[in-house]
N, C-alpha and C. Protein backbone atom coordinates (compact mmCIF):
# COMPACT_ATOMS: atom_id res chain seq x y z
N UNK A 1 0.84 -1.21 0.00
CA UNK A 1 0.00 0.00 0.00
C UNK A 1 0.87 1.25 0.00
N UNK A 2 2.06 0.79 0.55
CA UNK A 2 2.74 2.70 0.72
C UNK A 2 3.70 2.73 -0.76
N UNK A 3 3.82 1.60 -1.28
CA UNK A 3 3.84 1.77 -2.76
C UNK A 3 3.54 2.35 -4.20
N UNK A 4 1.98 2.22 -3.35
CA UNK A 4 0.82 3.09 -4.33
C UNK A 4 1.27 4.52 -3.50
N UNK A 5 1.32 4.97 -2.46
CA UNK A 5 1.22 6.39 -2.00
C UNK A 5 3.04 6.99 -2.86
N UNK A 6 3.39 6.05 -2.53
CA UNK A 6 4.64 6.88 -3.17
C UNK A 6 4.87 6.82 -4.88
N UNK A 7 4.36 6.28 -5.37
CA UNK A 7 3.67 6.17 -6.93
C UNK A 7 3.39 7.51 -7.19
N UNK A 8 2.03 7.44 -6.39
CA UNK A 8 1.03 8.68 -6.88
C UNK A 8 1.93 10.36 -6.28
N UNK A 9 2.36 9.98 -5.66
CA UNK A 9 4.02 11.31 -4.98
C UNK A 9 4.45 11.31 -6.49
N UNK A 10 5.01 10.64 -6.98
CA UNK A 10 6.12 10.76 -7.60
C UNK A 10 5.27 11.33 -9.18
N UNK A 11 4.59 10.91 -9.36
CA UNK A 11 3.34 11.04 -10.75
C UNK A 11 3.28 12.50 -10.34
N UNK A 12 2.57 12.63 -9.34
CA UNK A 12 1.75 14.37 -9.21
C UNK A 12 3.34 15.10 -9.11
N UNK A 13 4.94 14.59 -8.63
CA UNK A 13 5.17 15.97 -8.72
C UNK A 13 5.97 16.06 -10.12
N UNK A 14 5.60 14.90 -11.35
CA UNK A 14 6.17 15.10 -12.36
C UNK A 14 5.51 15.71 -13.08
N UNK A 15 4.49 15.96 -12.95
CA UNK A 15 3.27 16.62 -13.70
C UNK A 15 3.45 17.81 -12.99
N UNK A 16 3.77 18.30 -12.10
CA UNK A 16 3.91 19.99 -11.26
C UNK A 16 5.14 20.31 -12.59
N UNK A 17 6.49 19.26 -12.33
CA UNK A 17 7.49 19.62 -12.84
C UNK A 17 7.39 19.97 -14.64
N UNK A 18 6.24 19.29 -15.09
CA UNK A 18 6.27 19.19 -16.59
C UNK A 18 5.37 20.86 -17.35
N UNK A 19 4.38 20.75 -16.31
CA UNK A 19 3.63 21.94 -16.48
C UNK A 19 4.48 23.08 -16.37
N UNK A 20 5.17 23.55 -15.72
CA UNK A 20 6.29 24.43 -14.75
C UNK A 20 7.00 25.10 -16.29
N UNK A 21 7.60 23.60 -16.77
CA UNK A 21 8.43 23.40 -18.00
C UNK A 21 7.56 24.03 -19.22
N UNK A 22 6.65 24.06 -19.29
CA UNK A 22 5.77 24.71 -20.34
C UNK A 22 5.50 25.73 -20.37
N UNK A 23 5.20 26.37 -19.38
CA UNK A 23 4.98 27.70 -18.74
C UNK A 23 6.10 27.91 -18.96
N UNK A 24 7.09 28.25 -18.51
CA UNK A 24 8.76 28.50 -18.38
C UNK A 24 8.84 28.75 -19.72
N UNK A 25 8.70 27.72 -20.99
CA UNK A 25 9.44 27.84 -21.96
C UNK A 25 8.68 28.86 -22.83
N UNK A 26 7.12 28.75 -22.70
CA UNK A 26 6.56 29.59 -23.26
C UNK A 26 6.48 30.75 -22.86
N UNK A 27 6.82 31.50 -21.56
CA UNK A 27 7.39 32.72 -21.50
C UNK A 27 8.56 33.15 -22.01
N UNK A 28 9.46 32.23 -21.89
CA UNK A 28 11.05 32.66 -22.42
C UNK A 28 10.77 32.70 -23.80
N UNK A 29 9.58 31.67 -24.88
CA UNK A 29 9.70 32.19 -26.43
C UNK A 29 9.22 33.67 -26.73
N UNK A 30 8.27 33.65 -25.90
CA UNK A 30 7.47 34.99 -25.56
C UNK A 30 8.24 36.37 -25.24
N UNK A 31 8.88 35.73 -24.45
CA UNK A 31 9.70 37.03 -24.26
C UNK A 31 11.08 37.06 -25.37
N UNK A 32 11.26 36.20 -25.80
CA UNK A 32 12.32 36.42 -26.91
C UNK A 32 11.58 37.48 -28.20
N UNK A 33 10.43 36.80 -28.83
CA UNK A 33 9.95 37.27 -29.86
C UNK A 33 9.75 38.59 -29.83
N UNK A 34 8.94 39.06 -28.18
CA UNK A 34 8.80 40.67 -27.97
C UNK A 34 10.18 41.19 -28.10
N UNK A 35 11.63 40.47 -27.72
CA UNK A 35 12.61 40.67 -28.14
C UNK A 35 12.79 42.05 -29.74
N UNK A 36 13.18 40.53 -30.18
CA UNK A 36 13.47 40.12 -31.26
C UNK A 36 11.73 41.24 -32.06
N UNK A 37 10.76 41.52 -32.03
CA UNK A 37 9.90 42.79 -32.07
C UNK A 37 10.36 43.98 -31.80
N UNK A 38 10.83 44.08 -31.40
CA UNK A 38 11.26 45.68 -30.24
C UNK A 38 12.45 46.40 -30.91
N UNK A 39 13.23 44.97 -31.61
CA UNK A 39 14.75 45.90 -31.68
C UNK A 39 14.39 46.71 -33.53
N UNK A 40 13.17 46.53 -33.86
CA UNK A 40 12.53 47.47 -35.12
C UNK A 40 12.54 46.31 -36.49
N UNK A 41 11.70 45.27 -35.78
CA UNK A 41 11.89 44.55 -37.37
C UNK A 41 10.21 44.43 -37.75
């Protein structure tokens, strides 16, 4: 049983960690492009 509890630990915080990763990257493209906008192209 504490098998399953540490399973479902390890699942939920890879999914915190994966979401995190998406967010993250899609601000950093985001903020590149306003970049890469700004400097007059």
């Amino acid at each position: 049983m504490a098998d399953l509890i540490v399973y479902g630990i390890l699942v939920i915080i890879l999914l915190v960690v994966f979401f995190a990763y998406l967010m993250i990257r899609r601000t950093v493209t985001g903020f590149k492009e306003g970049m890469e906008r700004g400097n007059g192209r």
